[in-house]
Protein backbone atom coordinates (compact mmCIF):
# COMPACT_ATOMS: atom_id res chain seq x y z
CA UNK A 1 -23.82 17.90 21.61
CA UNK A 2 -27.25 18.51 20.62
CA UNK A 3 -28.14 21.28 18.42
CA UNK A 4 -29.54 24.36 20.84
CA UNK A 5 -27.40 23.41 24.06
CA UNK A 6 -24.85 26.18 23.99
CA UNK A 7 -27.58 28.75 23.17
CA UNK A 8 -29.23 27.26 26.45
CA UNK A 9 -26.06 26.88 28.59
CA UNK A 10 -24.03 30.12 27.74
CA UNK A 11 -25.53 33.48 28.22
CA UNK A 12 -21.95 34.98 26.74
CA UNK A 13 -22.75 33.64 23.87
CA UNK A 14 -26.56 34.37 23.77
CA UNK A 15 -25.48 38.13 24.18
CA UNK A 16 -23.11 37.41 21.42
CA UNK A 17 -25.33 35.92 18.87
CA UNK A 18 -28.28 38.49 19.72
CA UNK A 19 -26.27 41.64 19.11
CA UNK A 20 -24.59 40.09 15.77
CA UNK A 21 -27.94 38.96 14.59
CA UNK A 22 -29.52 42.69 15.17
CA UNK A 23 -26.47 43.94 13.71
CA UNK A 24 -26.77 42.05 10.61
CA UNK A 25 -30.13 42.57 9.90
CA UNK A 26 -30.09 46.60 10.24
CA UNK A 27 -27.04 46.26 7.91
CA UNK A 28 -29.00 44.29 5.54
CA UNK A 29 -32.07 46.21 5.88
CA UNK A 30 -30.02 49.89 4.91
CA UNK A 31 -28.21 47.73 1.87
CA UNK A 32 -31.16 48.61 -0.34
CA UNK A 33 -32.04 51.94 1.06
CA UNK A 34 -28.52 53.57 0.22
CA UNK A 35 -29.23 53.30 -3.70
CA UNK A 36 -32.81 54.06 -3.21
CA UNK A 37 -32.38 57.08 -0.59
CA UNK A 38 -29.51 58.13 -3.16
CA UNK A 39 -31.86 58.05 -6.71
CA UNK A 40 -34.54 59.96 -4.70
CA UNK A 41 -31.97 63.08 -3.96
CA UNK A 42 -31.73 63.57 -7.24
CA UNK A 43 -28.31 61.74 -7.78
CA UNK A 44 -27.70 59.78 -11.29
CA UNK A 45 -26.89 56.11 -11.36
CA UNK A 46 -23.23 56.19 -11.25
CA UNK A 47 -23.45 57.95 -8.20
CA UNK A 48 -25.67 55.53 -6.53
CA UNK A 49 -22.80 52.62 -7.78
CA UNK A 50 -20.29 55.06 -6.60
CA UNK A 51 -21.42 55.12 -3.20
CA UNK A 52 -21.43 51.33 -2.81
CA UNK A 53 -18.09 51.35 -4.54
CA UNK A 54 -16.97 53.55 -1.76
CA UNK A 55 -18.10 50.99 0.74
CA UNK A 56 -16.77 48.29 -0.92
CA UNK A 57 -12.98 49.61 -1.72
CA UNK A 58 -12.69 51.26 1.78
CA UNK A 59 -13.74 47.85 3.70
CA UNK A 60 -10.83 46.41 1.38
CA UNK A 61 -8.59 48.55 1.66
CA UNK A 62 -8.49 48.55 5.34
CA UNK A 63 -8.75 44.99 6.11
CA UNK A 64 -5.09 44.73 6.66
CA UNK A 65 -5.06 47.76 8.78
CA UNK A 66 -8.29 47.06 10.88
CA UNK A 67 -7.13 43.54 11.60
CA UNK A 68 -3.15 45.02 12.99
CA UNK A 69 -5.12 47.30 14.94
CA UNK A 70 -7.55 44.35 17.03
CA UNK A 71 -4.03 42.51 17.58
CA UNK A 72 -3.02 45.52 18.99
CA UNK A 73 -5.78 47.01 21.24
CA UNK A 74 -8.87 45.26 23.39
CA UNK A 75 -11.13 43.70 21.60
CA UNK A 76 -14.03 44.77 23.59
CA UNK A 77 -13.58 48.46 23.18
CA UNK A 78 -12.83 47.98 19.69
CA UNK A 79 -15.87 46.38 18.94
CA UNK A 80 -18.00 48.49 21.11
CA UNK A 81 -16.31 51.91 19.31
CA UNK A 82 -16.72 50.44 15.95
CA UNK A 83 -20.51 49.81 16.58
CA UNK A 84 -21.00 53.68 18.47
CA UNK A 85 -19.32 55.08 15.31
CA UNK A 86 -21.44 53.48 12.80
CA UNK A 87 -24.37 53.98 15.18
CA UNK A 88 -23.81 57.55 14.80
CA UNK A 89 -22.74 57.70 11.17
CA UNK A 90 -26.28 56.22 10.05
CA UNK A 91 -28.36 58.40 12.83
CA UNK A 92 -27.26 61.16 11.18
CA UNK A 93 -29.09 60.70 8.00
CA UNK A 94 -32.53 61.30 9.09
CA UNK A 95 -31.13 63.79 11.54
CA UNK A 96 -29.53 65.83 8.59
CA UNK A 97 -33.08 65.12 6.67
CA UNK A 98 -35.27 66.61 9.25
CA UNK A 99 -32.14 69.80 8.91
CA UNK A 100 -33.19 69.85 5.19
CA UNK A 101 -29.69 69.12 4.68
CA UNK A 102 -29.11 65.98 3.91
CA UNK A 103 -27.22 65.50 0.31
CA UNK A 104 -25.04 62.86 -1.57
CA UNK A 105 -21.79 64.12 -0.02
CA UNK A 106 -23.21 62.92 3.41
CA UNK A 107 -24.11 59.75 2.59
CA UNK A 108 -20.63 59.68 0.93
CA UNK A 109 -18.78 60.15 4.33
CA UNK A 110 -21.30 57.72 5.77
CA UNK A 111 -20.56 54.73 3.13
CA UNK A 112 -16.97 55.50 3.78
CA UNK A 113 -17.13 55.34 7.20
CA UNK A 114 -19.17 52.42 7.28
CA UNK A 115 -16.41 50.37 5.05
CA UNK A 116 -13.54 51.20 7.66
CA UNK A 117 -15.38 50.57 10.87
CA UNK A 118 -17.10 47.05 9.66
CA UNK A 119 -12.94 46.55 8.82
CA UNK A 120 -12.06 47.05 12.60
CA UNK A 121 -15.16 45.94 13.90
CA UNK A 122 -15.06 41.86 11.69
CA UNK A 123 -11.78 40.68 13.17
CA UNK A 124 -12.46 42.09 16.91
CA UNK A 125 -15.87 40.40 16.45
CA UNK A 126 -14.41 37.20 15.43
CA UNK A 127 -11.72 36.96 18.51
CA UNK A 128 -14.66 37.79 20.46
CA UNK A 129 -16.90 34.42 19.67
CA UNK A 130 -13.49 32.61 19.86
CA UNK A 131 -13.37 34.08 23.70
CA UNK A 132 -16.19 33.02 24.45
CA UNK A 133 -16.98 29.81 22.72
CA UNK A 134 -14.99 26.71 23.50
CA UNK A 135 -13.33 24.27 20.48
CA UNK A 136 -15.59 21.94 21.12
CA UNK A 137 -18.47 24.28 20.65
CA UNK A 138 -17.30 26.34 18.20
CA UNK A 139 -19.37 24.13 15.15
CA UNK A 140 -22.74 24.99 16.92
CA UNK A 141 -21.76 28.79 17.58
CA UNK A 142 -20.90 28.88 13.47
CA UNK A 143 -23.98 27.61 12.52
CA UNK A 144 -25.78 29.60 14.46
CA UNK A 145 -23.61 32.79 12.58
CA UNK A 146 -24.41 31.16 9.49
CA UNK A 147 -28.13 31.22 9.96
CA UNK A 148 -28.50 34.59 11.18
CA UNK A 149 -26.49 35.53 7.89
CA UNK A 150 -28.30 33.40 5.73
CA UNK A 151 -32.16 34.42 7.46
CA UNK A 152 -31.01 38.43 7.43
CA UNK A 153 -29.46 38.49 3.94
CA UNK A 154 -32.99 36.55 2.91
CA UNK A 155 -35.04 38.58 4.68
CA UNK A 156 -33.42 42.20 5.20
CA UNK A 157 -33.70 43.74 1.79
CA UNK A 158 -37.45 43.17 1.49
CA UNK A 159 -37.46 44.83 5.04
CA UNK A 160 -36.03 47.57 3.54
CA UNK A 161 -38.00 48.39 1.25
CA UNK A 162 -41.08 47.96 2.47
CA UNK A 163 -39.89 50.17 5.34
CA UNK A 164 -38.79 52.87 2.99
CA UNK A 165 -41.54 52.88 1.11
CA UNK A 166 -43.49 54.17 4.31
CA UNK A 167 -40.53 56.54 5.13
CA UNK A 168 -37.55 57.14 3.39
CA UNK A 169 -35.88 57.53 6.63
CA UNK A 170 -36.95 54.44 8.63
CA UNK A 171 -34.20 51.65 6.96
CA UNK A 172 -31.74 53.98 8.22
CA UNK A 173 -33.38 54.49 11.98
CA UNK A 174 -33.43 50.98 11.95
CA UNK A 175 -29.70 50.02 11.52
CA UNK A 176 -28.45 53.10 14.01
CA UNK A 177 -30.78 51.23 16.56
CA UNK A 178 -29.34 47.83 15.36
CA UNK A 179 -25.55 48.75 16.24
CA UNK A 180 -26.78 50.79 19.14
CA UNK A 181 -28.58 47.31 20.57
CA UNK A 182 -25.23 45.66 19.46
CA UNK A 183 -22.91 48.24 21.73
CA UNK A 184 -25.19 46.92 24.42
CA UNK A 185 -25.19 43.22 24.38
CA UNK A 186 -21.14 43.63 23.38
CA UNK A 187 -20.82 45.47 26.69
CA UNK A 188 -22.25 42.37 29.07
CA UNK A 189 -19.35 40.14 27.28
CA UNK A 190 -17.06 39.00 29.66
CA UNK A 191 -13.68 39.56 27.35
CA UNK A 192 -10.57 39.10 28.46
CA UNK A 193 -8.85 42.49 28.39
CA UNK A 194 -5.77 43.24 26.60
CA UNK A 195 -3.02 46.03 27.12
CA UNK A 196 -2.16 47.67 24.22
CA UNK A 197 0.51 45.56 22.68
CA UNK A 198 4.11 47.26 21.01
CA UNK A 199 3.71 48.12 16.97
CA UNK A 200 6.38 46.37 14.82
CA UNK A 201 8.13 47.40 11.63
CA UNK A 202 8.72 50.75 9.89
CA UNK A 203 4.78 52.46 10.61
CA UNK A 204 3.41 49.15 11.38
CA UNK A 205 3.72 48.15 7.64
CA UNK A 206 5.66 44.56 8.96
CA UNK A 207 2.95 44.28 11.84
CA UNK A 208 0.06 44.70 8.99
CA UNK A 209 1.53 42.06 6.73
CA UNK A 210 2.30 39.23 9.21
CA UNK A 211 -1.10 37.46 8.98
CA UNK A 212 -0.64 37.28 4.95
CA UNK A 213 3.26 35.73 5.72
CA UNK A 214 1.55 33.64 8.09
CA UNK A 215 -1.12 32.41 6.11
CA UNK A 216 1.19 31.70 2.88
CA UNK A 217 3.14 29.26 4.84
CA UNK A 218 -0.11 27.08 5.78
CA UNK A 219 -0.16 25.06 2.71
CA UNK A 220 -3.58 23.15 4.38
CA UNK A 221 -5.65 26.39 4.89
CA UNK A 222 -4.63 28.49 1.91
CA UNK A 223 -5.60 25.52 -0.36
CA UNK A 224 -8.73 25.88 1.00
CA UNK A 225 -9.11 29.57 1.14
CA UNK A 226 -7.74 30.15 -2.71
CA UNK A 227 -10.57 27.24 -3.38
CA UNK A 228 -13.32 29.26 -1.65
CA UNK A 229 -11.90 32.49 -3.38
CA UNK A 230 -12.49 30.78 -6.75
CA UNK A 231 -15.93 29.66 -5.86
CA UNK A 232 -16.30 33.46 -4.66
CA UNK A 233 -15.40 34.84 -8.27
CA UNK A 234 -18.14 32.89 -9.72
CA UNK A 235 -20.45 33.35 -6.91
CA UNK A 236 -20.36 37.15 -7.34
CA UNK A 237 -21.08 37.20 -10.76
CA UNK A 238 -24.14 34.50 -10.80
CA UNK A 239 -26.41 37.63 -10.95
CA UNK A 240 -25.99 39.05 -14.76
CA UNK A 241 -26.76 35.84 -16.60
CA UNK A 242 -29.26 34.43 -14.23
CA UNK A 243 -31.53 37.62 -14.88
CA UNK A 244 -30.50 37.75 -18.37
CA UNK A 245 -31.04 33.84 -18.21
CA UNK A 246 -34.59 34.25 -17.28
CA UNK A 247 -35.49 37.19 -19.24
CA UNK A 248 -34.83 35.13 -22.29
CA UNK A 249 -37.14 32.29 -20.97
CA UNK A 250 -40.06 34.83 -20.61
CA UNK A 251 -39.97 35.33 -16.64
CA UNK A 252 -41.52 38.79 -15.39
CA UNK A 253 -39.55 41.12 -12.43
CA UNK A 254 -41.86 39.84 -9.95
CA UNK A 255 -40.59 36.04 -11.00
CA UNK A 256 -36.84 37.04 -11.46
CA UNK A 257 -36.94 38.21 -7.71
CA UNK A 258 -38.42 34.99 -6.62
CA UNK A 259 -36.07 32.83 -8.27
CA UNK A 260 -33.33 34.69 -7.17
CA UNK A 261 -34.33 34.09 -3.89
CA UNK A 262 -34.00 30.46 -4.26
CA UNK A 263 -30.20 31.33 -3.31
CA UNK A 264 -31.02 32.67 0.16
CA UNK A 265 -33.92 29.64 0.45
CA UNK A 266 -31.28 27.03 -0.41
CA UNK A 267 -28.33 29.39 2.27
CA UNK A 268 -30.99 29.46 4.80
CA UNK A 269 -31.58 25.32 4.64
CA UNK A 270 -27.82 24.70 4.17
CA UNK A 271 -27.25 26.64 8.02
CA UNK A 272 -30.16 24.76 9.56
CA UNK A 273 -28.25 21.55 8.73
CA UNK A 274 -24.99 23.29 8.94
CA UNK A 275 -23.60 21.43 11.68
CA UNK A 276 -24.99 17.45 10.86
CA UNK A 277 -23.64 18.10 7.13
CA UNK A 278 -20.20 19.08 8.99
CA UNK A 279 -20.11 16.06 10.80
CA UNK A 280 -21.13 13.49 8.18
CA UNK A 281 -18.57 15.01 6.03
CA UNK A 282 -14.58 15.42 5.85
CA UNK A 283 -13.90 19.15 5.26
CA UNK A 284 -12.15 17.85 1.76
CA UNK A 285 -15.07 15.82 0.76
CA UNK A 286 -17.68 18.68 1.53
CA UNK A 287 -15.32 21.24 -0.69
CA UNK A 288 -15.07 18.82 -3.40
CA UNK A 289 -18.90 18.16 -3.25
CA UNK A 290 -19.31 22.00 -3.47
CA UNK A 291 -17.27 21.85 -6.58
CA UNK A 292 -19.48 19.04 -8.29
CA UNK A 293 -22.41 20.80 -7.15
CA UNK A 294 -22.01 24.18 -8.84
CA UNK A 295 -20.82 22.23 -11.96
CA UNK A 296 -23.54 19.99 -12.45
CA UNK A 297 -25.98 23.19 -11.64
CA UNK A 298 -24.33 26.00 -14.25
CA UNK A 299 -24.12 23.06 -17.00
CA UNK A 300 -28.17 22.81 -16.42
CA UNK A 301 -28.73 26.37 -16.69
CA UNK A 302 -27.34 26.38 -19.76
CA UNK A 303 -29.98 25.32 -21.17
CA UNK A 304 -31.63 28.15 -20.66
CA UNK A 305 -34.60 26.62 -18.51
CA UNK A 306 -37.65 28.35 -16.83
CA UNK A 307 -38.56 29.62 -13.47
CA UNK A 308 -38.93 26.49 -11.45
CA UNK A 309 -36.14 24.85 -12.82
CA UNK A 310 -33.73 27.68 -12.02
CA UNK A 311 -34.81 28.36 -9.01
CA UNK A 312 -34.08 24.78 -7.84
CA UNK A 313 -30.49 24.95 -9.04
CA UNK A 314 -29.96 27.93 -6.93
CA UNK A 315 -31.78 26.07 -3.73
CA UNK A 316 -28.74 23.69 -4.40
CA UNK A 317 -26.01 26.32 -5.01
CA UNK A 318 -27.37 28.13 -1.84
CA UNK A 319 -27.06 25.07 0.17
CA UNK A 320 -23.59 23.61 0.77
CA UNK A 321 -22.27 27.39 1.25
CA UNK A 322 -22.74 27.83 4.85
CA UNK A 323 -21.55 24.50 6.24
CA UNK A 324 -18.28 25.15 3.72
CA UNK A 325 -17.77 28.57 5.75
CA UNK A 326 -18.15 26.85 8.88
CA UNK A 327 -15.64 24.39 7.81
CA UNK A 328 -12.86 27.01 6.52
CA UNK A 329 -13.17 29.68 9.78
CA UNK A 330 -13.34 26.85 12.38
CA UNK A 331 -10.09 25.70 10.97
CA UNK A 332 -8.62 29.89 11.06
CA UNK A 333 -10.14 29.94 14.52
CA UNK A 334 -8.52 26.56 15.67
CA UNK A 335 -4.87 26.95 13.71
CA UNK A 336 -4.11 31.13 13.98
CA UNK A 337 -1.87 31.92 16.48
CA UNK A 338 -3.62 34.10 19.34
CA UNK A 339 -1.21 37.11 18.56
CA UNK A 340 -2.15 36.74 15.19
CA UNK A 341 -5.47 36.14 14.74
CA UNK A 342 -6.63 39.91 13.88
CA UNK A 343 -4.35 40.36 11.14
CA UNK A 344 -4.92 36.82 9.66
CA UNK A 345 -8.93 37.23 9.78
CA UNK A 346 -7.92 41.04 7.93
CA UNK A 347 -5.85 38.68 5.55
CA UNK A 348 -8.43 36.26 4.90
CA UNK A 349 -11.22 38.63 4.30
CA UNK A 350 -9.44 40.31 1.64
CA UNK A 351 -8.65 37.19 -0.21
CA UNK A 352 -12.34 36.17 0.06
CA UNK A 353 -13.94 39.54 -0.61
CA UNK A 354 -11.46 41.08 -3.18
CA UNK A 355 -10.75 38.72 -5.49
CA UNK A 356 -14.50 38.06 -6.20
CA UNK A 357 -14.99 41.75 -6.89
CA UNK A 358 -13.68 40.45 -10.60
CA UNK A 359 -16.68 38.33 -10.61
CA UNK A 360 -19.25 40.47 -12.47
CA UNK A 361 -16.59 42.50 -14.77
CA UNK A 362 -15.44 38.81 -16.16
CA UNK A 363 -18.25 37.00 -16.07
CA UNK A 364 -19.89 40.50 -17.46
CA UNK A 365 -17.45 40.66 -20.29
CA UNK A 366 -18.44 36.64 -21.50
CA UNK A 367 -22.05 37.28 -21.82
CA UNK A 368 -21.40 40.90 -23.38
CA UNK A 369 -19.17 38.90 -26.04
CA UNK A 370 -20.84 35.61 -26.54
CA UNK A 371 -23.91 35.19 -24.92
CA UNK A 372 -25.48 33.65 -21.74
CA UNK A 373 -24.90 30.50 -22.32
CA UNK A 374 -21.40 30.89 -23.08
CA UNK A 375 -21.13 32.52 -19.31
CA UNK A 376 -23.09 29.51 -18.45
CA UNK A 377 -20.35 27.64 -19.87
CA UNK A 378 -17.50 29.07 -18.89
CA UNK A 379 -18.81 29.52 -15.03
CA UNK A 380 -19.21 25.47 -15.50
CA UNK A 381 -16.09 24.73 -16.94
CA UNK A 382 -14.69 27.31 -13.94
CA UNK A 383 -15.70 25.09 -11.25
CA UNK A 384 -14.96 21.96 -12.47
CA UNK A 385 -11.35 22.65 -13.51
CA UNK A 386 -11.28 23.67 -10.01
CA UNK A 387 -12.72 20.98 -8.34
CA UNK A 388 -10.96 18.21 -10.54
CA UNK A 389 -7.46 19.95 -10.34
CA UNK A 390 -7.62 20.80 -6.20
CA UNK A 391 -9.40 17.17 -5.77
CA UNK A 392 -7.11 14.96 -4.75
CA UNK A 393 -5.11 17.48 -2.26
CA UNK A 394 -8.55 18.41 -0.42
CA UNK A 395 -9.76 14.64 0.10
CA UNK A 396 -6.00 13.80 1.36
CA UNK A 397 -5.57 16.35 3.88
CA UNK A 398 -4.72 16.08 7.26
CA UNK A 399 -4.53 18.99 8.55
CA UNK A 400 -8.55 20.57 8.10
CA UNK A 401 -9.64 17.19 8.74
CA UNK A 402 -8.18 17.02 12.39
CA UNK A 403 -9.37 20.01 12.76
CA UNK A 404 -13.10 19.47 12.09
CA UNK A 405 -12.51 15.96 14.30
CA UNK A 406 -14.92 15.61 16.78
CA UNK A 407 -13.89 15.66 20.22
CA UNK A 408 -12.31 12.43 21.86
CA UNK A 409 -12.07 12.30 25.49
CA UNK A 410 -9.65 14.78 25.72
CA UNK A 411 -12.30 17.25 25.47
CA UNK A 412 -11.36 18.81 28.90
CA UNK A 413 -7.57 19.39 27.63
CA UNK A 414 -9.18 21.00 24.42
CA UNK A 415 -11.23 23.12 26.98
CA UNK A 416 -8.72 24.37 28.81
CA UNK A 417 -6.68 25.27 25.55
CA UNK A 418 -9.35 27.10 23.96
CA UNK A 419 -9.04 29.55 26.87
CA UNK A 420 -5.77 30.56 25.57
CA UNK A 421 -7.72 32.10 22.77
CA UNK A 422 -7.21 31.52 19.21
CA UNK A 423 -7.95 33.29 16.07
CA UNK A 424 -11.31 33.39 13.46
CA UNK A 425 -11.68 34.07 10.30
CA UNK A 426 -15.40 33.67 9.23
CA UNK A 427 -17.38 35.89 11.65
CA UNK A 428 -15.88 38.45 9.76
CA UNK A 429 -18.57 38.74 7.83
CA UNK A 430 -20.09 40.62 10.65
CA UNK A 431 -22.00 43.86 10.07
């Protein structure tokens, strides 16, 4: 299928795309205005990282929940009360502002409330595109996620600040109207509606946990996911040597931000070719490229090098991430079981997003103790122990690579069975 045709052919998925792109970018946009709008209140540091700490733990947290909750309830309401909510939550910052009473404790309750929503709202968001994408299309419809996240997460902070710069206020106008345009486009999906479905267990504890028993016993996918976790770790923590890195090479702020962006650059070119790299390349190979990739990168860095240099390492880091997210949620959205799919995407998201919170307090603690190029070093020798020991199971599996097949010509059987709905994993990184 050529790249652009379900864009042209579905207007579900148009409406889909539109409100999750809008909704990303106000997300991203806000990101730097918390800490700013914080400092400027008069608040110290620690209470600017404890508000993003609050966002952080809280979307954690209730993963688990939020995803037993979209098994349990329609996925369109969900998603459209998730969006109001936060819609509200951020309006009332410049409301509260133009009060003269806006203060930390607010934007406390907002953070906080932004963590649990985004919970409920990433799993009912990911059922959603698997409603209303086929199988076969379901590679296009990821890279198109992909480069949304990619383009906002490039592009949103600098939005951000140049909008707060001109008022304080604006960032945060901008992402009420985001999810507000996002309630909108959610409400012309045509989702299949669901009656609330019977809770499980003592308090729903046994309901909450099935998508991590599930996911245990899928020896394929969890390889993969505990591979991507890994990558995660190291991911999270690129940021403390990489400015210390280039402060030591003589680089000035305005060049450390620039090379830095090299990441999103490299993201941004890795979703454009999402979808060819995806079909050139066996989910196992692509994963074990990854592996050799970040290796070979982190072992040049540790040489300490300038600007340029850096910045093209990053291009390359950047790269190969999206495709390897398309890759690992095609395969949730294909292989979940439709009744499970909410609490598996929940289960997922906390593997991927809490285990690389250790990123930056290890990696933080090698370059405290020895240096940056010993972090250098040990985030090398990280990934290719990784890579070398997980090699041989990724390039011999089955099970992703049948998966990420293409089509044969039983593409009308696959049709009909995608109808039957199936779970996702990766949209979940929805605002």
């Amino acid at each position: 299928m050529a790249d652009g045709a379900l864009l042209r052919r579905s207007g579900e998925f148009r409406s889909y795309w539109s409100g999750f792109t809008l909704s990303m970018l106000g997300s991203s946009v806000s990101q730097l205005a918390f800490p700013l709008l914080v400092l400027s209140l008069g608040a110290s540091t620690t209470e600017a990282g404890a508000l993003a700490t609050c966002l952080l733990l809280l979307g954690l947290v209730t993963r688990l929940p939020g995803g037993a909750l979209v098994d349990r309830f329609d996925v369109k309401r969900l998603m459209i009360g998730a969006d109001l909510v936060r819609c509200l939550a951020l309006g009332s910052i410049p409301l509260a502002q133009a009060f003269g009473v806006l203060g930390y404790p607010q934007l406390l309750v907002v953070a906080a409330v932004q963590g649990v929503a985004g919970s409920v709202f990433g799993p009912a968001s990911s059922i959603a595109l698997r409603d209303v994408v086929a199988e076969a299309d379901l590679p296009e419809a990821l890279g198109k996620i992909q480069l949304s996240t990619a383009t906002t997460g490039l592009l949103g902070p600098f939005l951000g600040g140049w909008l707060f710069v001109q008022w304080s206020m604006l960032p945060f106008l901008a992402d009420s109207a985001s999810f507000l345009a996002s309630v909108l486009l959610v409400g012309r999906l045509r989702l299949p509606y669901r009656q609330p479905a019977a809770r499980t267990g003592a308090d729903g504890r046994e309901s909450a946990l099935a998508g991590v028993k599930w996911m245990l016993g899928q020896r394929s996918l969890l390889r993969a996911l505990l591979f991507a976790a890994t990558f995660n770790v190291i991911g999270t923590g690129l940021t403390l040597p990489l400015v210390v890195s280039l402060r030591q090479a003589g680089a000035s702020g305005t060049s450390i931000g620039a090379v830095t962006a090299g990441l999103g650059v490299g993201s941004v070119l890795g979703a454009l070719a999402a979808t060819r790299i995806t079909r050139l390349l066996s989910p196992g190979q692509l994963l074990v490229l990854v592996g050799f990739v970040w290796s070979a990168g982190f072992a040049v860095l540790i040489t300490v090098p300038g600007p340029w240099v850096t910045g093209l390492v990053l291009v390359a880091v950047g790269l190969l991430g999206p495709p390897c997210s398309i890759v690992v949620q095609r395969a949730i959205l294909v292989l979940t079981p439709r009744d499970l799919m909410g609490r598996v995407i929940g289960a997922q998201g906390l593997l991927l997003r809490g285990l690389p919170a250790l990123g930056p307090i290890a990696i933080g603690a090698v370059l405290q103790g020895y240096g940056v190029r010993s972090a250098w070093l040990a985030m090398t020798l990280a990934c290719l122990v990784t890579t070398l020991l997980t090699a041989g199971p990724l390039l011999r599996d089955r099970t992703l690579a049948s998966v990420s097949a293409e089509p044969s010509d039983q593409q009308d059987a696959d049709d009909d069975a995608s109808s039957a709905l199936r779970p996702d994993s990766a949209v979940e990184t929805g605002a």
